[in-house]
Protein backbone atom coordinates (compact mmCIF):
# COMPACT_ATOMS: atom_id res chain seq x y z
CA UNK A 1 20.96 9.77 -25.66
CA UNK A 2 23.85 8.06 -23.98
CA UNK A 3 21.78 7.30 -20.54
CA UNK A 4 18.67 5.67 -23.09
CA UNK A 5 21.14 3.69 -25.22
CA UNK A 6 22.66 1.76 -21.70
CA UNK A 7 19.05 1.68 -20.33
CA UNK A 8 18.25 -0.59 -23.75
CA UNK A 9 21.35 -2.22 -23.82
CA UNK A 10 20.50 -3.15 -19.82
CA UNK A 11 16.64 -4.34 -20.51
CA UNK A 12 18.23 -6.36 -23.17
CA UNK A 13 20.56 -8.69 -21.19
CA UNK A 14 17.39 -9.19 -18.56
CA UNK A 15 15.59 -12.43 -18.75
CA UNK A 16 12.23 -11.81 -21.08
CA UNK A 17 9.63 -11.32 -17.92
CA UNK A 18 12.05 -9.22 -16.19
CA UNK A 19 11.98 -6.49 -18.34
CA UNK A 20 9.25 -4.53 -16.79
CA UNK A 21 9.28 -0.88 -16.89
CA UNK A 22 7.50 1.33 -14.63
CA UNK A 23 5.52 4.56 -16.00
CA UNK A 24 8.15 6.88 -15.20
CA UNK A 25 10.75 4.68 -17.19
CA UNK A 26 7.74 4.65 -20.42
CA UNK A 27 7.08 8.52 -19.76
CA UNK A 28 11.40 9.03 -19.70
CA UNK A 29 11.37 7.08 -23.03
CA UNK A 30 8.48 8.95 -24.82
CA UNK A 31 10.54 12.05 -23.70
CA UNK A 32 8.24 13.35 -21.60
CA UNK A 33 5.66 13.86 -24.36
CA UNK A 34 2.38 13.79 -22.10
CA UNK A 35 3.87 16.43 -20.31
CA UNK A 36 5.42 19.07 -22.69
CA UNK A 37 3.97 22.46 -22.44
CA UNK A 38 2.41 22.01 -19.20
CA UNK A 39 2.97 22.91 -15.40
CA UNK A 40 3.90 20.46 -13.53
CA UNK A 41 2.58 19.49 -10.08
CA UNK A 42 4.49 16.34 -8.23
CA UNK A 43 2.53 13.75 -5.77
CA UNK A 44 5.84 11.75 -4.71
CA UNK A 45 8.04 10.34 -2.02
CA UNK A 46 10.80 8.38 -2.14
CA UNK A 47 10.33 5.41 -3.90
CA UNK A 48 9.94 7.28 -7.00
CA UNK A 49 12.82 6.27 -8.48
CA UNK A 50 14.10 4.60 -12.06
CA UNK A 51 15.83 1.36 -12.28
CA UNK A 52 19.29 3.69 -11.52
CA UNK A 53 17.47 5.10 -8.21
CA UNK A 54 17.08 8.21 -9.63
CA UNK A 55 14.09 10.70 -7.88
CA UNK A 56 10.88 11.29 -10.79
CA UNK A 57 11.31 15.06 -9.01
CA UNK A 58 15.51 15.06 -9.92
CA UNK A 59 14.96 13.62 -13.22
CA UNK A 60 11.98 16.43 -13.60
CA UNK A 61 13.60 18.75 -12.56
CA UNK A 62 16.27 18.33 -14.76
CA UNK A 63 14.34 17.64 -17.84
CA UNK A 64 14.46 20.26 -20.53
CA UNK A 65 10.88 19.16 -21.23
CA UNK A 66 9.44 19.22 -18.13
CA UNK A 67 8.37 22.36 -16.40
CA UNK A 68 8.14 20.93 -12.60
CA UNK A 69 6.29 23.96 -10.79
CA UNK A 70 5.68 22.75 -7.02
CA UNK A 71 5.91 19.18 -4.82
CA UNK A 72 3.13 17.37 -3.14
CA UNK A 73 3.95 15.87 0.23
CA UNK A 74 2.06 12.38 1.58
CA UNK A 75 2.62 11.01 4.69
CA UNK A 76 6.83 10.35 5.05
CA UNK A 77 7.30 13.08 2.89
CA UNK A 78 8.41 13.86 -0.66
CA UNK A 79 12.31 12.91 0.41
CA UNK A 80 11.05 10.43 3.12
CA UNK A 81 12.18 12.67 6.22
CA UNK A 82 8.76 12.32 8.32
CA UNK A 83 8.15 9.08 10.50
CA UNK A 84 4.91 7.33 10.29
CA UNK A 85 1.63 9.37 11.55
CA UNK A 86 4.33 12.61 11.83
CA UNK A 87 2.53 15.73 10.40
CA UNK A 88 4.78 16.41 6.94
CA UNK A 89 5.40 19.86 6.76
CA UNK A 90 5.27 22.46 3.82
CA UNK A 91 7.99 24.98 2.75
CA UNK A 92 10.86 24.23 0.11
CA UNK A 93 12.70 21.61 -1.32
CA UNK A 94 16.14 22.26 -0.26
CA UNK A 95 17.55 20.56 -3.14
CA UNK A 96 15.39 22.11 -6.17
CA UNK A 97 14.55 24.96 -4.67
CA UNK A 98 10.48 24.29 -5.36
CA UNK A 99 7.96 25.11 -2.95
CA UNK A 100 6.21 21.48 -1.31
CA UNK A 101 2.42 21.25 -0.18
CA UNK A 102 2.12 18.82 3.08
CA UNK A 103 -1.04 16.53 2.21
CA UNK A 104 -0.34 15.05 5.37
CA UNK A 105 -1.58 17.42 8.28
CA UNK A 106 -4.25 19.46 8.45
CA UNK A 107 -4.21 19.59 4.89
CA UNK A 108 -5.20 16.29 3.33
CA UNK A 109 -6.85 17.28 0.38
CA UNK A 110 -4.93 19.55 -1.95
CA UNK A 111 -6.59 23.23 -1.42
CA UNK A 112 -7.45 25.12 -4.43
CA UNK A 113 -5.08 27.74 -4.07
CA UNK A 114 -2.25 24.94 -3.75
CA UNK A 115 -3.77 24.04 -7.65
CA UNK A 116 -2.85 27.49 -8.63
CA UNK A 117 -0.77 27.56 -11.82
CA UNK A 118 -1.14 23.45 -12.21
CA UNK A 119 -1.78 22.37 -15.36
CA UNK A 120 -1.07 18.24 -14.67
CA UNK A 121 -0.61 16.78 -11.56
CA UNK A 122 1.80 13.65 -11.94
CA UNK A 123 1.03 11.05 -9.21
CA UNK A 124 4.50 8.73 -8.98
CA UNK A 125 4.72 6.20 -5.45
CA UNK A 126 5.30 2.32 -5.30
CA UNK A 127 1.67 1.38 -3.74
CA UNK A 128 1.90 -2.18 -1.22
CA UNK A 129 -1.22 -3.22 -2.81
CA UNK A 130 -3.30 -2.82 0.97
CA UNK A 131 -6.64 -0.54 1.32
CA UNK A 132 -5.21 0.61 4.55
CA UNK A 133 -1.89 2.26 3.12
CA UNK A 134 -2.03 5.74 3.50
CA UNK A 135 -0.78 6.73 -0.64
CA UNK A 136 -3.57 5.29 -2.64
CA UNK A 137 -6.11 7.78 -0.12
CA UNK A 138 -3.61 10.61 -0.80
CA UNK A 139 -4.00 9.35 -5.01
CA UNK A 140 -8.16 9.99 -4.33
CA UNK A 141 -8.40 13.10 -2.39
CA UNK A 142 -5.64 14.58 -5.35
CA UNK A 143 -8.15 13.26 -7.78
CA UNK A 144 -11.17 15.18 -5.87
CA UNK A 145 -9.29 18.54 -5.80
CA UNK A 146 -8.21 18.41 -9.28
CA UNK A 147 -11.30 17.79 -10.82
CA UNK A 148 -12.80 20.43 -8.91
CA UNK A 149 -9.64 22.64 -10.65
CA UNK A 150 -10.30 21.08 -13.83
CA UNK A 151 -6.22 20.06 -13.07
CA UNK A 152 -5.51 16.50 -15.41
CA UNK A 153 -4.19 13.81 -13.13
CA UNK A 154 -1.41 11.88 -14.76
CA UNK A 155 -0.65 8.06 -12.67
CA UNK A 156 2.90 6.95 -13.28
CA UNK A 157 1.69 3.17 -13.00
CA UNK A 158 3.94 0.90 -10.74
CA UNK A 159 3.74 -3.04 -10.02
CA UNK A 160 1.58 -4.13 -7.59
CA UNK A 161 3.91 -6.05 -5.13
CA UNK A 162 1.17 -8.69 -4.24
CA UNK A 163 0.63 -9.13 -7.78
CA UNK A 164 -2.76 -8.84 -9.96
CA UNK A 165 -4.44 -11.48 -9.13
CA UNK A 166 -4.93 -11.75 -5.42
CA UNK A 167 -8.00 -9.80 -3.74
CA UNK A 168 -9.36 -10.79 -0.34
CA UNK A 169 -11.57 -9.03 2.63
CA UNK A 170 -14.54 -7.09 2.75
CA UNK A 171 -15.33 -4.03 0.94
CA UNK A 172 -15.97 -0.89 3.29
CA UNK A 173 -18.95 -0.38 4.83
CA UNK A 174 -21.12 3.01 5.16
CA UNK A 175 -19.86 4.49 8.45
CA UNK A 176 -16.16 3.18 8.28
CA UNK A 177 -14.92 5.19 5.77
CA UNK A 178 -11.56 6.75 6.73
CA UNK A 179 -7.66 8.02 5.32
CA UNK A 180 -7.08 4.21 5.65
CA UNK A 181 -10.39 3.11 4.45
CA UNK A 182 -11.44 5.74 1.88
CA UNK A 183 -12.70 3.73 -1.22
CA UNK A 184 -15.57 0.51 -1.32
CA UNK A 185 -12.97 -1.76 -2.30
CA UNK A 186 -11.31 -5.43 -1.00
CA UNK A 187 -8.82 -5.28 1.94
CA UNK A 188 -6.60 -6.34 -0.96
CA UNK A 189 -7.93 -5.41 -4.19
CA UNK A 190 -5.82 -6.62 -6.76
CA UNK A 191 -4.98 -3.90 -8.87
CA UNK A 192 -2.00 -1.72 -9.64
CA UNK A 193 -2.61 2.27 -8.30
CA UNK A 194 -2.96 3.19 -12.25
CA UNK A 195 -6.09 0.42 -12.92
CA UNK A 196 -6.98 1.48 -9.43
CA UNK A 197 -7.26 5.09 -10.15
CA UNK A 198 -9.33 4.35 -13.43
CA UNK A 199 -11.76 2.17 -11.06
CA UNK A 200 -11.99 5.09 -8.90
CA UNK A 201 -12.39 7.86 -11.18
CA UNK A 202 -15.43 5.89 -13.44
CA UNK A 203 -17.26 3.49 -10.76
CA UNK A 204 -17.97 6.97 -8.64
CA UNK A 205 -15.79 5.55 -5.50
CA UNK A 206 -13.96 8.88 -5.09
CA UNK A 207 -16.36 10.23 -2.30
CA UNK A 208 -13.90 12.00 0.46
CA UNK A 209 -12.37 11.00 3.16
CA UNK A 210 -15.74 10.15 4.84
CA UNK A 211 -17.60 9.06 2.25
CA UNK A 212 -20.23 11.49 2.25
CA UNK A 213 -19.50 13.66 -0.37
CA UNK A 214 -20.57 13.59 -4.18
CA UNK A 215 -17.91 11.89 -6.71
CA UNK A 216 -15.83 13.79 -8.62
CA UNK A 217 -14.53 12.88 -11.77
CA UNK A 218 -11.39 13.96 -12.79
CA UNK A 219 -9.53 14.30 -16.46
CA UNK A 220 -6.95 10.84 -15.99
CA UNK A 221 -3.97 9.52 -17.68
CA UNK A 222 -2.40 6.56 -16.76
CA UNK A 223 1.26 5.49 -18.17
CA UNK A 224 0.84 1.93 -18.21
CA UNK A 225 4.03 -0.07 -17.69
CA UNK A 226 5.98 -2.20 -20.27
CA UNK A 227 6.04 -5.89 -19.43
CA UNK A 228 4.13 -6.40 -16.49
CA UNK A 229 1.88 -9.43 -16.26
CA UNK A 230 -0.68 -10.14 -13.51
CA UNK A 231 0.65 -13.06 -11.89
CA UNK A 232 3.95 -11.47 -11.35
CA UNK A 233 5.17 -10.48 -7.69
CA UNK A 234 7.74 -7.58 -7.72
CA UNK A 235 10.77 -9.78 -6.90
CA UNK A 236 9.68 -11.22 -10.46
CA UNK A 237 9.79 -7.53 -12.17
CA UNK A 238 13.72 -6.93 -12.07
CA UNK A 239 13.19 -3.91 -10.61
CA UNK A 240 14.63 -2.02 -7.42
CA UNK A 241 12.42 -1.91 -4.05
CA UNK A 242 12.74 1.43 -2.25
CA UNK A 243 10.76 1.17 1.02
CA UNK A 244 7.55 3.51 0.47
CA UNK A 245 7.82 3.97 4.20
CA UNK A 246 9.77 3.08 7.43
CA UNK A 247 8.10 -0.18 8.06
CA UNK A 248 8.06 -1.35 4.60
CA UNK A 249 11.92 -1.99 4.07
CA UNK A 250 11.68 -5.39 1.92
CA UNK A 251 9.39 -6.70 -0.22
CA UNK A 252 8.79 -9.86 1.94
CA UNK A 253 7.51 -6.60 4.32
CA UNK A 254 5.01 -5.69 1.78
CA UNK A 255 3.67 -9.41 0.82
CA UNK A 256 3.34 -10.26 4.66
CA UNK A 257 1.99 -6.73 5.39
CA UNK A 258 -1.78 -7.86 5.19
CA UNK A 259 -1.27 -10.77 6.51
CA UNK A 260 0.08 -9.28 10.13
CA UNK A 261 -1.20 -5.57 10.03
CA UNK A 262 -4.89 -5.97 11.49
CA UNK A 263 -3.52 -8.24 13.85
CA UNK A 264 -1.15 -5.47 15.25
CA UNK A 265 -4.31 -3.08 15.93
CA UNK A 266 -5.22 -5.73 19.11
CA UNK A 267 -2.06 -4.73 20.43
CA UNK A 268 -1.51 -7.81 22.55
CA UNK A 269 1.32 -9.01 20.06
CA UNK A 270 4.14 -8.09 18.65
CA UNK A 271 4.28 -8.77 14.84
CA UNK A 272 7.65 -7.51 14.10
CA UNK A 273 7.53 -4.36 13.77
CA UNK A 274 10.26 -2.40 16.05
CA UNK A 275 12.59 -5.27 15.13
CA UNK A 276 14.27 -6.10 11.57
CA UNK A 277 11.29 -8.12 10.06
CA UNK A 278 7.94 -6.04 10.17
CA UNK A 279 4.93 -7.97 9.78
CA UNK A 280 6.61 -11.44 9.52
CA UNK A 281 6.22 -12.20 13.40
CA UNK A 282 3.47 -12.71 16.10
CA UNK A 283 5.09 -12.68 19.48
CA UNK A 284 4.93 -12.31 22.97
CA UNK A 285 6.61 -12.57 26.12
CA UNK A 286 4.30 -15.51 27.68
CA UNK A 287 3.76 -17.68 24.56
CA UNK A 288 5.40 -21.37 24.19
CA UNK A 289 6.73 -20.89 20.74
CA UNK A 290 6.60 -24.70 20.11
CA UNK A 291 3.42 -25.52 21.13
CA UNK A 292 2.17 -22.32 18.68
CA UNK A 293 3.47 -23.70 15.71
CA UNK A 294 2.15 -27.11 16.66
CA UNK A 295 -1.39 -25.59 16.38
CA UNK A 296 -0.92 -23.66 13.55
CA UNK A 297 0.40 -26.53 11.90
CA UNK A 298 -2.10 -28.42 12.61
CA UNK A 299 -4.50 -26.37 10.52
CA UNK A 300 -3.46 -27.21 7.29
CA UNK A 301 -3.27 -23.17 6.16
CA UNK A 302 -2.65 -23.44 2.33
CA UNK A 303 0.35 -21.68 0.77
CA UNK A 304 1.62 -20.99 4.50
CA UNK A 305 5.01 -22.42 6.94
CA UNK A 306 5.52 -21.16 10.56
CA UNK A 307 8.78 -21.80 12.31
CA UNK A 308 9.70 -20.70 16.29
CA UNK A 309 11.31 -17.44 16.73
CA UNK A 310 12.74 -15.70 19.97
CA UNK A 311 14.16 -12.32 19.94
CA UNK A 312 14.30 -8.72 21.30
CA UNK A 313 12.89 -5.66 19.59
CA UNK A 314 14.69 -3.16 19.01
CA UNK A 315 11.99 -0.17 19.72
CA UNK A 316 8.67 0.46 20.72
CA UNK A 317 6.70 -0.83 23.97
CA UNK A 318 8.98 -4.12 24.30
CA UNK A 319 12.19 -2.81 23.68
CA UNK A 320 14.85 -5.30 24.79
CA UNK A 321 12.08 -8.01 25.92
CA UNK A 322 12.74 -11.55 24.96
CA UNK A 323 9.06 -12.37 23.07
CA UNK A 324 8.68 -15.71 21.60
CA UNK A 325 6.39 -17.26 18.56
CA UNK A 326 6.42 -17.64 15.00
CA UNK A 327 7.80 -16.19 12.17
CA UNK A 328 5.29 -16.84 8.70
CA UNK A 329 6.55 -18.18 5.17
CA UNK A 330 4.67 -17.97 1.94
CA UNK A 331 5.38 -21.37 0.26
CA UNK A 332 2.33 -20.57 -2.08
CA UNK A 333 1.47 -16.78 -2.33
CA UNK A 334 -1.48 -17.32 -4.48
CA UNK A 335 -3.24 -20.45 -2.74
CA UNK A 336 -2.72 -18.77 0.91
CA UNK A 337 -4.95 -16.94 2.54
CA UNK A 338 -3.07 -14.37 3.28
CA UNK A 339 -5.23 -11.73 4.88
CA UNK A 340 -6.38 -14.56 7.62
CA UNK A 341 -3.57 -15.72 8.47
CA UNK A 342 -3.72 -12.88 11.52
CA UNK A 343 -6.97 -14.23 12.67
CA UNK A 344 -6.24 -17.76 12.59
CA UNK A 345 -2.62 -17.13 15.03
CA UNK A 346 -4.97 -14.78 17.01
CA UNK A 347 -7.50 -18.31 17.14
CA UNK A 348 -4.39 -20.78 18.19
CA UNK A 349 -3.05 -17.90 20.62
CA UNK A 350 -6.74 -17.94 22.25
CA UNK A 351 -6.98 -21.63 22.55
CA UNK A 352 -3.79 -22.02 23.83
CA UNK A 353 -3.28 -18.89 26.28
CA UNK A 354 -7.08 -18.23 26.92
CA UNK A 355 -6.10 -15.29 29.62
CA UNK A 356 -4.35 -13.35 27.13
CA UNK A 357 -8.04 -12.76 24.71
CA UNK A 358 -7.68 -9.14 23.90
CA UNK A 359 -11.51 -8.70 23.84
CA UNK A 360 -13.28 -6.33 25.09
CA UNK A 361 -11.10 -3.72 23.45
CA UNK A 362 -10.27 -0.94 25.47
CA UNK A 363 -10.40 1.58 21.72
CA UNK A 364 -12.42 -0.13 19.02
CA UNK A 365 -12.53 2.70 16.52
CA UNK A 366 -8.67 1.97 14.73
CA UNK A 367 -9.54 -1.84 14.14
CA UNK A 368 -12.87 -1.16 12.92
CA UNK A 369 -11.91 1.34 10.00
CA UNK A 370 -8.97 -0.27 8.70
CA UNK A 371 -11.16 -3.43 8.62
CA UNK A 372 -13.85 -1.33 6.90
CA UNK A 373 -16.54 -2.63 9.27
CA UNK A 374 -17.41 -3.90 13.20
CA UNK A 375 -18.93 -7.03 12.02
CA UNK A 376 -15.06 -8.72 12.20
CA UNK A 377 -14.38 -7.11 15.75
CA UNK A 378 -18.54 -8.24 16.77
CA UNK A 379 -18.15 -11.44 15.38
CA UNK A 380 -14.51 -12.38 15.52
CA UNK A 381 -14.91 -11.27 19.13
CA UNK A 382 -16.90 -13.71 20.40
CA UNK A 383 -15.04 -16.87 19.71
CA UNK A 384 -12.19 -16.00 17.90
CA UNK A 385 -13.12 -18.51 15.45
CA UNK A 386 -11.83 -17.90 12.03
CA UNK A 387 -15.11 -20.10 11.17
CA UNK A 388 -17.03 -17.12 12.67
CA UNK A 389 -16.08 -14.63 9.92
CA UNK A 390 -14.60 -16.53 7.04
CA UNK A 391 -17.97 -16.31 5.06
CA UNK A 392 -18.25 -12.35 5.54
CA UNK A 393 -14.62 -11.98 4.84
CA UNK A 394 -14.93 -13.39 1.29
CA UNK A 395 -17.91 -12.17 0.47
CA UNK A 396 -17.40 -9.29 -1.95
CA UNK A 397 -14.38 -10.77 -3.41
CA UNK A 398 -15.51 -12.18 -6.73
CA UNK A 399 -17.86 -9.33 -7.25
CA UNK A 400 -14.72 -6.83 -7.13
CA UNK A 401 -13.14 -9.68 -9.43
CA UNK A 402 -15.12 -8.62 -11.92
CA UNK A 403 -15.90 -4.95 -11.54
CA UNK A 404 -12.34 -4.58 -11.38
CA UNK A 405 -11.49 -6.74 -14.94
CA UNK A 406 -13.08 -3.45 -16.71
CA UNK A 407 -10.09 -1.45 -16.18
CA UNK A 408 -6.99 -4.13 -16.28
CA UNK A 409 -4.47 -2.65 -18.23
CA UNK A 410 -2.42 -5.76 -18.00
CA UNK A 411 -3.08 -9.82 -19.01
């Protein structure tokens, strides 16, 4: 009673719109109801937290009301102690004492026999609000097995950190279905992982990793959040931001995530990542920093600044090699394009450094599934003319506006 009363006394001194409240938070203050009586199954990992930091599997493990039975491992891990693409291995959480399921090795979808003696599966993980992030493909495969169970699925819902309201790229396309491509929806779709798992479950998206199985519909609960509005980014929310994985430390790292992440895949830049600001960057060791921001500039992107950077990553292939370039700014989240931006640096870097083109691609496959088609790498490839793809990239977007509207659960 003591730890509610200073929770409500702390909301209360937050400005009105801060005073969001993730599921967990709603679920702590309904005591737990939708869960009483039940087995518990966990599908967590470190940013799982309260507004205190506190773990969703400490606080249910500690819960009188809450009969936590076993923990579900995605990539990182349930504690976070797996780099990214390491397998996460099984065994037994050394601080509970309950046995963990890797859903990150050759294990992706939950087996049956790890269902055993599930009555709920809780699903709790701060999503970026990007198809190609690895936890909402985790959230469908956990769907798949449990309705095949008959196991409920209960989302602890979460902001999105790009907020409700942007959605931009192409759906996936038949043949380019993947673990970071697994559902028919926008590069960057809009919705939080609680309106996305109600899409999911009733529009018949949940078909498997490859996209040729049958849907399966599973029994879902979502714990909506208190005071979360669609045109809110996280830093609006009040709330704390505990990276979801290595390279997503800040939530500047998770806004400029799509906006630098495809571009990464043509490997012939560095975009931050192996130095302090992930994704914020596009860099190399033979580009004239000034006369890249000139051109970039000189496009008129809405919503978007470049300034000249220089520095030295700190790991990976260019460890300790001074790369120069530009470092992005959202002045305007909404009116920028944000999942372009990649494409039109990759145009200025062609025009001005045409012996640097990464085209052809030595491995194709990576950059066309996380894109959830060839016709960017085919098209894009030619020119590397934003102009040459802008039209495709857009092209599903208002559609998903509206298919998507059917299962807001936020204004």
């Amino acid at each position: 009673m003591r730890k509610l009363l200073i929770m409500l006394l702390f909301l209360a001194a937050l400005p009105l719109r801060a005073q969001v409240l993730t599921g967990l938070e709603v679920l702590q203050l309904n005591g737990f109801e939708e869960l009483q009586g039940k087995r518990v199954g966990l599908v967590t990992n470190p940013s799982g937290v309260d507004r205190n930091l506190r773990s969703t599997i400490d606080i249910f493990h500690e819960a009188p009301q809450v009969n936590l039975v076993a923990l579900y491992g995605p990539e990182h891990g349930v504690r976070g102690d797996a780099y990214a693409g390491d397998h996460v291995e099984g065994g037994t959480d050394p601080k509970t004492g309950l046995p963990v399921y890797s859903l990150y090795g050759p294990t992706r979808e939950p087996t049956q026999e790890m269902l055993k003696g599930i009555d709920v599966m809780v699903y709790d993980i701060q999503d970026v609000g990007t198809r190609c992030y690895t936890f909402i493909s985790t959230l469908g495969l956990v769907m798949r097995a449990c309705a095949k169970a008959d196991v409920e699925v209960l989302v602890l819902d979460r902001p999105n950190p790009l907020g409700g309201l942007k959605i931009e790229g192409p759906c996936v396309q038949d043949g380019f279905y993947s673990f970071v491509s697994e559902f028919h929806i926008p590069f960057v779709y809009g919705l939080t992982v609680g309106e996305l798992a109600g899409l999911i479950n009733e529009e018949g998206l949940n078909r498997g990793q490859k996209g040729d199985q049958p849907p399966l519909k599973c029994k879902l609960n979502v714990v909506a959040m208190r005071g979360w509005y669609r045109d809110m980014l996280f830093q609006e929310t009040g709330l704390p931001w505990v990276l979801p994985s290595p390279n997503i430390p800040s939530i500047r790292s998770a806004l400029c995530y799509p906006a630098a992440g495809i571009g990464g895949e043509f490997g012939h830049l560095n975009i931050g990542v192996g130095y302090t600001i992930p994704f914020e960057t596009f860099a190399a060791e033979w580009i004239d920093a000034d006369a890249l921001k000139a051109r970039l500039d000189s496009y008129g992107i809405p919503g978007t600044a470049f300034r000249t950077i220089h520095y030295k990553p700190i790991a990976g292939s260019l460890k300790g090699t001074l790369v120069h370039g530009v470092q992005f700014f959202f002045t305007d989240y909404q009116k920028a394009p944000v999942t372009l931006i990649q494409f039109y640096v990759m145009q200025a870097v062609n025009d001005l450094f045409p012996g640097h083109n990464p085209f052809p691609m030595k491995s194709t496959r990576m950059l066309d599934i996380i894109c959830g088609t060839d016709y960017v790498r085919t098209h894009f490839g030619k020119r590397l003319k934003v102009a040459d793809i802008v039209d495709y990239w857009n092209k599903d977007v208002e559609d998903f506006r509206t298919l998507s509207q059917k299962y807001y659960l936020y204004r």
